[in-house]
Structures are given as C-alpha cells and as structure tokens.
N, C-alpha and C. Protein backbone atom coordinates (compact mmCIF):
# COMPACT_ATOMS: atom_id res chain seq x y z
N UNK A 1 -53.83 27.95 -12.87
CA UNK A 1 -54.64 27.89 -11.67
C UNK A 1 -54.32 29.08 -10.75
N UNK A 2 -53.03 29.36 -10.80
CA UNK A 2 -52.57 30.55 -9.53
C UNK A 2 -53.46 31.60 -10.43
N UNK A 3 -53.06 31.99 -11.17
CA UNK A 3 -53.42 33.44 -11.99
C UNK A 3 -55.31 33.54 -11.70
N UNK A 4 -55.73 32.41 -12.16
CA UNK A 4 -57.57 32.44 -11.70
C UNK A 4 -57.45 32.45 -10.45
N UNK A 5 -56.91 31.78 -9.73
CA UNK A 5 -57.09 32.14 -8.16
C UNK A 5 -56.46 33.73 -7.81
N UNK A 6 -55.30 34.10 -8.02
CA UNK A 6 -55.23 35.87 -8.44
C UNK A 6 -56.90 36.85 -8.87
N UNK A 7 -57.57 36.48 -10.02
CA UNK A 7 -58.44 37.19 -10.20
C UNK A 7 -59.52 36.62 -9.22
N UNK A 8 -59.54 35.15 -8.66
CA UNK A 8 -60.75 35.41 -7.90
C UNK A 8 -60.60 36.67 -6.79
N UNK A 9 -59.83 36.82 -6.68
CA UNK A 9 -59.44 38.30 -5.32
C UNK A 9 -58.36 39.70 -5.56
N UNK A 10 -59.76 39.73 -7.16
CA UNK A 10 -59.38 40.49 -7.32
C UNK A 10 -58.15 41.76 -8.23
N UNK A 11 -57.35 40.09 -8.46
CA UNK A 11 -56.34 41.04 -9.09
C UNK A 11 -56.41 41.22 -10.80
N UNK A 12 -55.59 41.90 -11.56
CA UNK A 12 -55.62 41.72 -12.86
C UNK A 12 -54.23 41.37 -13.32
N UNK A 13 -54.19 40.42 -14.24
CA UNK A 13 -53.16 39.58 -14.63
C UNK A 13 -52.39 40.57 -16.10
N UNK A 14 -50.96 41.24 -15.51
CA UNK A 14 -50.87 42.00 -16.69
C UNK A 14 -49.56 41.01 -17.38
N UNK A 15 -49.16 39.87 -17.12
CA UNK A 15 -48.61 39.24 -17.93
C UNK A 15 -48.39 37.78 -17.50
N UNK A 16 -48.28 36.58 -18.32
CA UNK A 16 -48.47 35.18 -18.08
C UNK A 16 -47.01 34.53 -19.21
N UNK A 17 -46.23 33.86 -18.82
CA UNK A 17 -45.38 33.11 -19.11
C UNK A 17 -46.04 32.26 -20.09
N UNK A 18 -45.45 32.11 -21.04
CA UNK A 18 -45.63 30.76 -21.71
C UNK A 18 -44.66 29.05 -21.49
N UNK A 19 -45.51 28.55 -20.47
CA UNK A 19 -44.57 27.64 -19.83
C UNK A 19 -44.31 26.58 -20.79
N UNK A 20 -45.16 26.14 -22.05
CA UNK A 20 -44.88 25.38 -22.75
C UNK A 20 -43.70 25.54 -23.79
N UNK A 21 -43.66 27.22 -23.92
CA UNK A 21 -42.18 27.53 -24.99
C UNK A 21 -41.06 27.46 -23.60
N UNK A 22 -40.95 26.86 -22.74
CA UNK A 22 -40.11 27.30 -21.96
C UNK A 22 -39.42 29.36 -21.71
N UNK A 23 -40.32 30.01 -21.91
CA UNK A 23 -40.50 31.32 -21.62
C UNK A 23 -39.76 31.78 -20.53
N UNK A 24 -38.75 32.39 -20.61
CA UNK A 24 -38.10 32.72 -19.52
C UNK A 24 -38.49 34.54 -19.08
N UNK A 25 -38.29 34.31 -17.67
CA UNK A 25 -38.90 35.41 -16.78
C UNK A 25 -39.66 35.47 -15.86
N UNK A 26 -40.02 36.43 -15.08
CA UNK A 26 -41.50 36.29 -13.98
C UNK A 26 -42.43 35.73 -14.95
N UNK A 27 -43.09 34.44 -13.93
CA UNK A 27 -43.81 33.66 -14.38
C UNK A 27 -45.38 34.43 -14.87
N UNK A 28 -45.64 35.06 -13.02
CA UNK A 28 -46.94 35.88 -13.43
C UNK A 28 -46.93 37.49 -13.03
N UNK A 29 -47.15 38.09 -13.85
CA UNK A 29 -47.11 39.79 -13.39
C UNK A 29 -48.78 40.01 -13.15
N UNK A 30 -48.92 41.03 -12.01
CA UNK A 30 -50.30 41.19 -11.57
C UNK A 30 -50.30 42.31 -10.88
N UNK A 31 -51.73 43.16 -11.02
CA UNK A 31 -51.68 44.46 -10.35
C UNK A 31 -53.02 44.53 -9.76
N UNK A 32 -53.49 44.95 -8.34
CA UNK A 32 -54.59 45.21 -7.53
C UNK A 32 -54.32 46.53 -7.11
N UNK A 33 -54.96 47.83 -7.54
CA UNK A 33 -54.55 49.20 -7.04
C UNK A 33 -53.16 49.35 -7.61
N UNK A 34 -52.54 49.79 -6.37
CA UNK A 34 -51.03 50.18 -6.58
C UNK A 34 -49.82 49.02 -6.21
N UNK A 35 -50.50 48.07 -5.83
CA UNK A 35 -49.98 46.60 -5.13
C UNK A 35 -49.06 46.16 -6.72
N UNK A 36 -48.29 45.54 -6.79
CA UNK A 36 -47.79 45.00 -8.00
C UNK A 36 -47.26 43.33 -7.42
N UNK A 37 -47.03 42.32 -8.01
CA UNK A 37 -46.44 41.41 -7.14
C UNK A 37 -46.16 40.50 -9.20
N UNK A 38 -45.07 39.63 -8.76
CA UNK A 38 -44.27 38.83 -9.77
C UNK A 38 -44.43 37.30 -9.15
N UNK A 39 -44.56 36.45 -9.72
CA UNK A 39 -44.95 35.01 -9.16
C UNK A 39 -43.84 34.12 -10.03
N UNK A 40 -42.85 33.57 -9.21
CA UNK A 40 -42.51 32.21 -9.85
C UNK A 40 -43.46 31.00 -9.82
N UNK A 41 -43.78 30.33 -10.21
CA UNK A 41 -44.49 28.87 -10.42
C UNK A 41 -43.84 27.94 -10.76
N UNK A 42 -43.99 26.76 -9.22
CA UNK A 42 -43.21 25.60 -10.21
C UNK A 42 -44.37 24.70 -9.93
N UNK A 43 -43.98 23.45 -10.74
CA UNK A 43 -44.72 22.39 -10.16
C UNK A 43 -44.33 21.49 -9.75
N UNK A 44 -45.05 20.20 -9.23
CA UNK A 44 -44.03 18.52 -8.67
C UNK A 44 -43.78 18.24 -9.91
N UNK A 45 -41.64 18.03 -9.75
CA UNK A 45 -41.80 16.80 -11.53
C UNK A 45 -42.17 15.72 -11.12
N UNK A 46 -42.06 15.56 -12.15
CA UNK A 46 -43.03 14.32 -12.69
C UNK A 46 -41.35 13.08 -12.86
N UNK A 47 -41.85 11.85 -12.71
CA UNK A 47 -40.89 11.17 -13.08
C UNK A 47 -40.40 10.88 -14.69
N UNK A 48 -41.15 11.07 -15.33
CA UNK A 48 -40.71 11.18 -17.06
C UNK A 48 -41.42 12.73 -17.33
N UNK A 49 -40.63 12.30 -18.58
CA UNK A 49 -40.68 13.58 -19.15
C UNK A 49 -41.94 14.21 -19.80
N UNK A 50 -42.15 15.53 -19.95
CA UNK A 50 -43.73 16.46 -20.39
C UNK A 50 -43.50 16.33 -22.14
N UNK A 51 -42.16 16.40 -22.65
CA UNK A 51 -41.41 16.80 -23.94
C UNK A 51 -42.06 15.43 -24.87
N UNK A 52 -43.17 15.63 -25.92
CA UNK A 52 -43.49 14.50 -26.69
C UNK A 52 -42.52 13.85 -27.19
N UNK A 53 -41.39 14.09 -27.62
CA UNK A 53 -40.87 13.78 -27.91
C UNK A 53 -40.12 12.74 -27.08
N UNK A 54 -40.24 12.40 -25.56
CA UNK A 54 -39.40 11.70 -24.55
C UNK A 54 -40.94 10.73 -24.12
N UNK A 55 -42.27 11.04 -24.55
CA UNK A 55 -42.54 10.51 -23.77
C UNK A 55 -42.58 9.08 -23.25
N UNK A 56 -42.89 8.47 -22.49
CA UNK A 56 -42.26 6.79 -21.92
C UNK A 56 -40.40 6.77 -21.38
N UNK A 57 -40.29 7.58 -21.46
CA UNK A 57 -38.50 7.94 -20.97
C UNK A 57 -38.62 8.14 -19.25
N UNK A 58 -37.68 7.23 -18.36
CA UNK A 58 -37.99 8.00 -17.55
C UNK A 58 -36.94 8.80 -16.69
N UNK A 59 -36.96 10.08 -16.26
CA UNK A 59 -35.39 11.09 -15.89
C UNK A 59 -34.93 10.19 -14.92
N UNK A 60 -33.41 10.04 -14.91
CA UNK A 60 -32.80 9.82 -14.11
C UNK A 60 -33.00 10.24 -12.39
N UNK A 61 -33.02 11.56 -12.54
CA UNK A 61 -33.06 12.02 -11.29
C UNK A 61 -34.54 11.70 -10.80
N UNK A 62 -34.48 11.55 -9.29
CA UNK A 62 -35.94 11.39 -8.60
C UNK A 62 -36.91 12.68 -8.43
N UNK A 63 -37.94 12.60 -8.32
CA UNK A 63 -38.68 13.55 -8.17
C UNK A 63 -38.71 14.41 -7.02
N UNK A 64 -38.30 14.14 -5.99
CA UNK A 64 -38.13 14.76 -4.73
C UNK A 64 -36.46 15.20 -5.03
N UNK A 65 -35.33 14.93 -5.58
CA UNK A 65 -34.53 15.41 -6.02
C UNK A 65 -34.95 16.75 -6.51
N UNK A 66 -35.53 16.81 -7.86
CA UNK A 66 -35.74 17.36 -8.63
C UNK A 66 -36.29 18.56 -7.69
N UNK A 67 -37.58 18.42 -6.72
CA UNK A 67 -38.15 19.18 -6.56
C UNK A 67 -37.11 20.26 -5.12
N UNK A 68 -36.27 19.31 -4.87
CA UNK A 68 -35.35 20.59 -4.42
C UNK A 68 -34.40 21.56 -4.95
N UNK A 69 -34.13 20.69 -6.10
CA UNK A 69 -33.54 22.06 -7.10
C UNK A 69 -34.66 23.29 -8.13
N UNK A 70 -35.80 22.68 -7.67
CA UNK A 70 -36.86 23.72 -8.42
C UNK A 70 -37.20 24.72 -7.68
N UNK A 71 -37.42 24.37 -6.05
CA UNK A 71 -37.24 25.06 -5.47
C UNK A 71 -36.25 26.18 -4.95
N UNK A 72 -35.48 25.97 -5.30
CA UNK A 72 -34.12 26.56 -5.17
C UNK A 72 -33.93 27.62 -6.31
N UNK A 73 -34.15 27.47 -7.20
CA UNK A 73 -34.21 28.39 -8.62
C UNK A 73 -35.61 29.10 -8.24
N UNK A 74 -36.63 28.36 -7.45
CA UNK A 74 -37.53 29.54 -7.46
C UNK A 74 -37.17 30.39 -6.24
N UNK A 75 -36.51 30.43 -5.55
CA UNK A 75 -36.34 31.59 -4.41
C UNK A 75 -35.53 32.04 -5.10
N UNK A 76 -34.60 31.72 -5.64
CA UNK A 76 -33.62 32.17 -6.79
C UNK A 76 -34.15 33.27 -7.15
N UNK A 77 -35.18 33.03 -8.08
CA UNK A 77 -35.76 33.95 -9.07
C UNK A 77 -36.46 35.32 -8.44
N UNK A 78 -36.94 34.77 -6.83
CA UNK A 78 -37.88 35.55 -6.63
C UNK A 78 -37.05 36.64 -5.77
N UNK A 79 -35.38 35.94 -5.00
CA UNK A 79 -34.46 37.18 -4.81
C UNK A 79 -34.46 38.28 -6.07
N UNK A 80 -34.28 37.79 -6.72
CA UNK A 80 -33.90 38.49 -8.20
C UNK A 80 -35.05 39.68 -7.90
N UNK A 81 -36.08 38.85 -8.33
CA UNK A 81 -37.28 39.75 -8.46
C UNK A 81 -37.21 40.95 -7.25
N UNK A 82 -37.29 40.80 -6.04
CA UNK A 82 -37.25 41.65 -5.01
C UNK A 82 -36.22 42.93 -5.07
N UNK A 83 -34.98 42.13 -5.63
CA UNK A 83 -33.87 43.34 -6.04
C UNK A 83 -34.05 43.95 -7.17
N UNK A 84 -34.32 43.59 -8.16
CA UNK A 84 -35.03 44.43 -9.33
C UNK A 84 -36.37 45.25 -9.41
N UNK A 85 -37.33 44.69 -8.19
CA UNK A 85 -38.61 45.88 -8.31
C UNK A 85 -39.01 45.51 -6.83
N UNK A 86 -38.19 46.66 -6.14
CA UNK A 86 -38.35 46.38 -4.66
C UNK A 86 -39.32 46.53 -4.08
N UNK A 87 -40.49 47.66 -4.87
CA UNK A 87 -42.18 47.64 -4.59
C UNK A 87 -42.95 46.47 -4.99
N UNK A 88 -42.42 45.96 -5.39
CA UNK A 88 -42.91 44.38 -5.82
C UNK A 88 -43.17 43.58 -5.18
N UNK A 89 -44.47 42.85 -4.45
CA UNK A 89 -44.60 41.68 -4.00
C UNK A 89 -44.08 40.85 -4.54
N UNK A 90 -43.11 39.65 -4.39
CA UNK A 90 -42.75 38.60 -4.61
C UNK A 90 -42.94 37.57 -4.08
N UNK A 91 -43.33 36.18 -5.20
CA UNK A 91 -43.77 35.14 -4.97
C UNK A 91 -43.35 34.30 -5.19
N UNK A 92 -43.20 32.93 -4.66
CA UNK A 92 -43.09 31.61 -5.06
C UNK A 92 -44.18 30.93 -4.99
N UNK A 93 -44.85 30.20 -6.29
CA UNK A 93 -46.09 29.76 -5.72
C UNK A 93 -45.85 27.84 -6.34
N UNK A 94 -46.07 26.71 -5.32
CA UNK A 94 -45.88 25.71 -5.56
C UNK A 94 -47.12 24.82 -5.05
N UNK A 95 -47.16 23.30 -5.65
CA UNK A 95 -48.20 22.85 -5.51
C UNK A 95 -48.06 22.00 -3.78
N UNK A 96 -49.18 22.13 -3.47
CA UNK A 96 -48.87 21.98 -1.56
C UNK A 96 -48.68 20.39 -1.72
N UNK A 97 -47.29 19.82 -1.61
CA UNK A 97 -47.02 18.86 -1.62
C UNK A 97 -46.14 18.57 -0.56
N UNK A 98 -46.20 17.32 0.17
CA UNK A 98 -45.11 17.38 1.43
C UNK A 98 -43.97 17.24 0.89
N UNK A 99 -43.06 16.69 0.33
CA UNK A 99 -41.72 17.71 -0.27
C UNK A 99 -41.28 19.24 -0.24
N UNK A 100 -42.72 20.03 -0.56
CA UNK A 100 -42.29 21.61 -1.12
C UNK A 100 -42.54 21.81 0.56
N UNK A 101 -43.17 21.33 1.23
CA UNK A 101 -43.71 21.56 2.80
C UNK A 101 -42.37 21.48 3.31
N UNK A 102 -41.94 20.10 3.26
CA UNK A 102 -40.59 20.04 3.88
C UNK A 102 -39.45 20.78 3.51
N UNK A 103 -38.97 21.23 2.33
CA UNK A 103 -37.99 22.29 1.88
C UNK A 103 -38.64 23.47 2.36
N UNK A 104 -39.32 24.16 2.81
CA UNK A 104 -39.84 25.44 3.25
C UNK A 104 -39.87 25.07 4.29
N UNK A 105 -39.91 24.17 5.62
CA UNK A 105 -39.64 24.48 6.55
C UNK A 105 -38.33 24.06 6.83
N UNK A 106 -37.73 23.94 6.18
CA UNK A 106 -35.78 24.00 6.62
C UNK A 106 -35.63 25.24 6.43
N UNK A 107 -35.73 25.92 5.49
CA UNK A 107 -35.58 27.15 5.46
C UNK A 107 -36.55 28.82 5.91
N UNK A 108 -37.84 28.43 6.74
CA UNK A 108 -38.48 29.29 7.83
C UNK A 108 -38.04 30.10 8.74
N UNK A 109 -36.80 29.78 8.94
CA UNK A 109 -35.65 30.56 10.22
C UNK A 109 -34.61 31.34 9.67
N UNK A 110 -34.67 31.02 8.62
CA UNK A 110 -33.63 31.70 7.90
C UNK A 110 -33.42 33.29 8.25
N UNK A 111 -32.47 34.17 8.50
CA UNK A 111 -32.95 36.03 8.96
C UNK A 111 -32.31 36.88 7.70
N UNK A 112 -33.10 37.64 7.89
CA UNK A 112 -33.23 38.56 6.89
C UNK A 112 -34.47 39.26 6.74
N UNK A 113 -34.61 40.28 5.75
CA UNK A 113 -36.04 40.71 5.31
C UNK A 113 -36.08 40.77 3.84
N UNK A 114 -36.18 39.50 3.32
CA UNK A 114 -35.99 40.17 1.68
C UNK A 114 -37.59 39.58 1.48
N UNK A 115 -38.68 38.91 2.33
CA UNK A 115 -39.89 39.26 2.57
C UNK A 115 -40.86 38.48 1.12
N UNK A 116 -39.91 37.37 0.91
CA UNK A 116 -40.66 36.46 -0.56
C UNK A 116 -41.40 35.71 0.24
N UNK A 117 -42.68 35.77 -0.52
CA UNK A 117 -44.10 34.82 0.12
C UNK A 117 -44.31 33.38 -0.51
N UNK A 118 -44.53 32.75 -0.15
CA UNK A 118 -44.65 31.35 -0.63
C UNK A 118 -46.25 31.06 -0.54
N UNK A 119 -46.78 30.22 -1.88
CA UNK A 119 -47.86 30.50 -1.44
C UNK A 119 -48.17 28.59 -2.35
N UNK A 120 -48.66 28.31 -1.45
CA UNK A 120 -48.42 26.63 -1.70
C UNK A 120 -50.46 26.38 -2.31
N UNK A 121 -50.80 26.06 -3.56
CA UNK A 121 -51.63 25.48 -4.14
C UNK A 121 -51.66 24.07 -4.16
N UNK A 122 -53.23 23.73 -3.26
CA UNK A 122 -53.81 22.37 -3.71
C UNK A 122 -54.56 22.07 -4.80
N UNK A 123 -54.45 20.84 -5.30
CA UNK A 123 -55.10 20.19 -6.40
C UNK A 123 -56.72 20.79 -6.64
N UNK A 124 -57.28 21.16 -5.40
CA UNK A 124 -58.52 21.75 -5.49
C UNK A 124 -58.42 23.12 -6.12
N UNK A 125 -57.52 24.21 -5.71
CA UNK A 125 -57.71 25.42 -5.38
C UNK A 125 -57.81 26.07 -4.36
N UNK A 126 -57.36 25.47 -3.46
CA UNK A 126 -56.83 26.04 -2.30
C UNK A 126 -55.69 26.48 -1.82
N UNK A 127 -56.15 27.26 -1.46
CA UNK A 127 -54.03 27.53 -0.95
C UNK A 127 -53.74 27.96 0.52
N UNK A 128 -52.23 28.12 0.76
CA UNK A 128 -51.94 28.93 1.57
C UNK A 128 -50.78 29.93 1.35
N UNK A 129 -50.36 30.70 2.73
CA UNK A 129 -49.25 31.41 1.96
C UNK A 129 -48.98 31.89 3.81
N UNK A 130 -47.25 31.88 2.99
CA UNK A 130 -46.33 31.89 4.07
C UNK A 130 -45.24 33.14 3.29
N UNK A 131 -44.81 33.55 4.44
CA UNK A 131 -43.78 34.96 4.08
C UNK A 131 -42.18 34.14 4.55
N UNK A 132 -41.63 33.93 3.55
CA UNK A 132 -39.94 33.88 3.84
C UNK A 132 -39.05 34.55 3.93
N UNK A 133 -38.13 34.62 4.50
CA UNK A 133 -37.03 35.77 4.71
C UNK A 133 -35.71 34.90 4.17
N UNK A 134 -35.16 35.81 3.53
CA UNK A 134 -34.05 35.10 3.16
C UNK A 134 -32.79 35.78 3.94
C-alpha cells in the first residue's frame, strides 16, 4: 500500500522487500528527481501468528506490547538508514493506529536533527506524516 501510495505522487519504486521471506533491509527504496528516501514498514501484530504453520496459536506477548518493540526497531532501522545515506530521506511508515499514535507522541520532543519522518497509513489510503528527531 505505501509503495502505490509512493507512485500515486509520483515516485518510482527502485526496490521492495520481500516481507514474506522475511527479507532483511530497507523495506522500500524510491527515487523522485534527485530526492532518494528508504522506508521501514511495520504493521499492527496481530495476536497469532501469519506463519501457516502456527496458525490458531496464539503469541504470548500482547499486541500493543509487540507494537512497541516494532516500533523501536523501526526508528532503529531508520537511524541506521540516515547514517548510512545521509542524502536519504528516511522513513518509518506504520498503520495509523492509536498505539503507533501513542508511541510517537512520547517520543515528539525528543532533540536532535537526525530528521526520520513517520508517516502513519490508514486502512483506506490515507495518510499522514510527521518529522522526528531523534
């Protein structure tokens, strides 16, 4: 969904994760002009598992648990990203859920300029987007 919402404005998608092999790396690579930007993507877990092999299992941990350690690996990732291609827009892009709402605004005040954007997708295709400083 992020990546089609990327080309609706414009951009071209020069590489896509394979989230089902568990694919490790920038999720989405994309270029508009000379603009470049790297996207982590997470989503809400889910209370059981995606893995056919588990399915009817359900994880221990809670979902709002979960979704603060996903979050956390995605600013993670997207420091990374900023220090490795400092012309690089960097992204976190998550689904606009009040959980991911509430972990992004504990951390809104945070100072610094390392300038990772958060860009929160609804179930429709809508979004928004917010600039974090770490």
């Amino acid at each position: 969904m992020f990546a089609e919402l990327l080309m609706l404005h414009g951009w071209q998608i020069d590489r896509l994760a394979n989230t089902a092999s568990r694919e490790h790396g920038v999720d989405v690579i994309a270029h508009k002009g000379e603009r470049r930007l790297g996207g982590e993507v997470k989503g809400f877990p889910l209370e059981g598992y995606a893995d056919p092999k588990r399915v009817g299992e359900k994880k221990r941990a809670k979902p709002n648990g979960q979704a603060k350690i996903s979050f956390g690996k995605a600013i993670h990732a997207a420091l990374i990203l900023r220090d490795a291609q400092p012309s690089w827009e960097s992204l976190v892009v998550l689904p606009d859920t009040p959980r991911y709402r509430e972990l992004l605004g504990q951390t809104q005040r945070s100072p610094g300029s390392a300038e990772v954007h958060v860009v929160l997708v609804t179930k429709e295709g809508g979004y928004s987007c917010q600039t974090w400083s770490a």
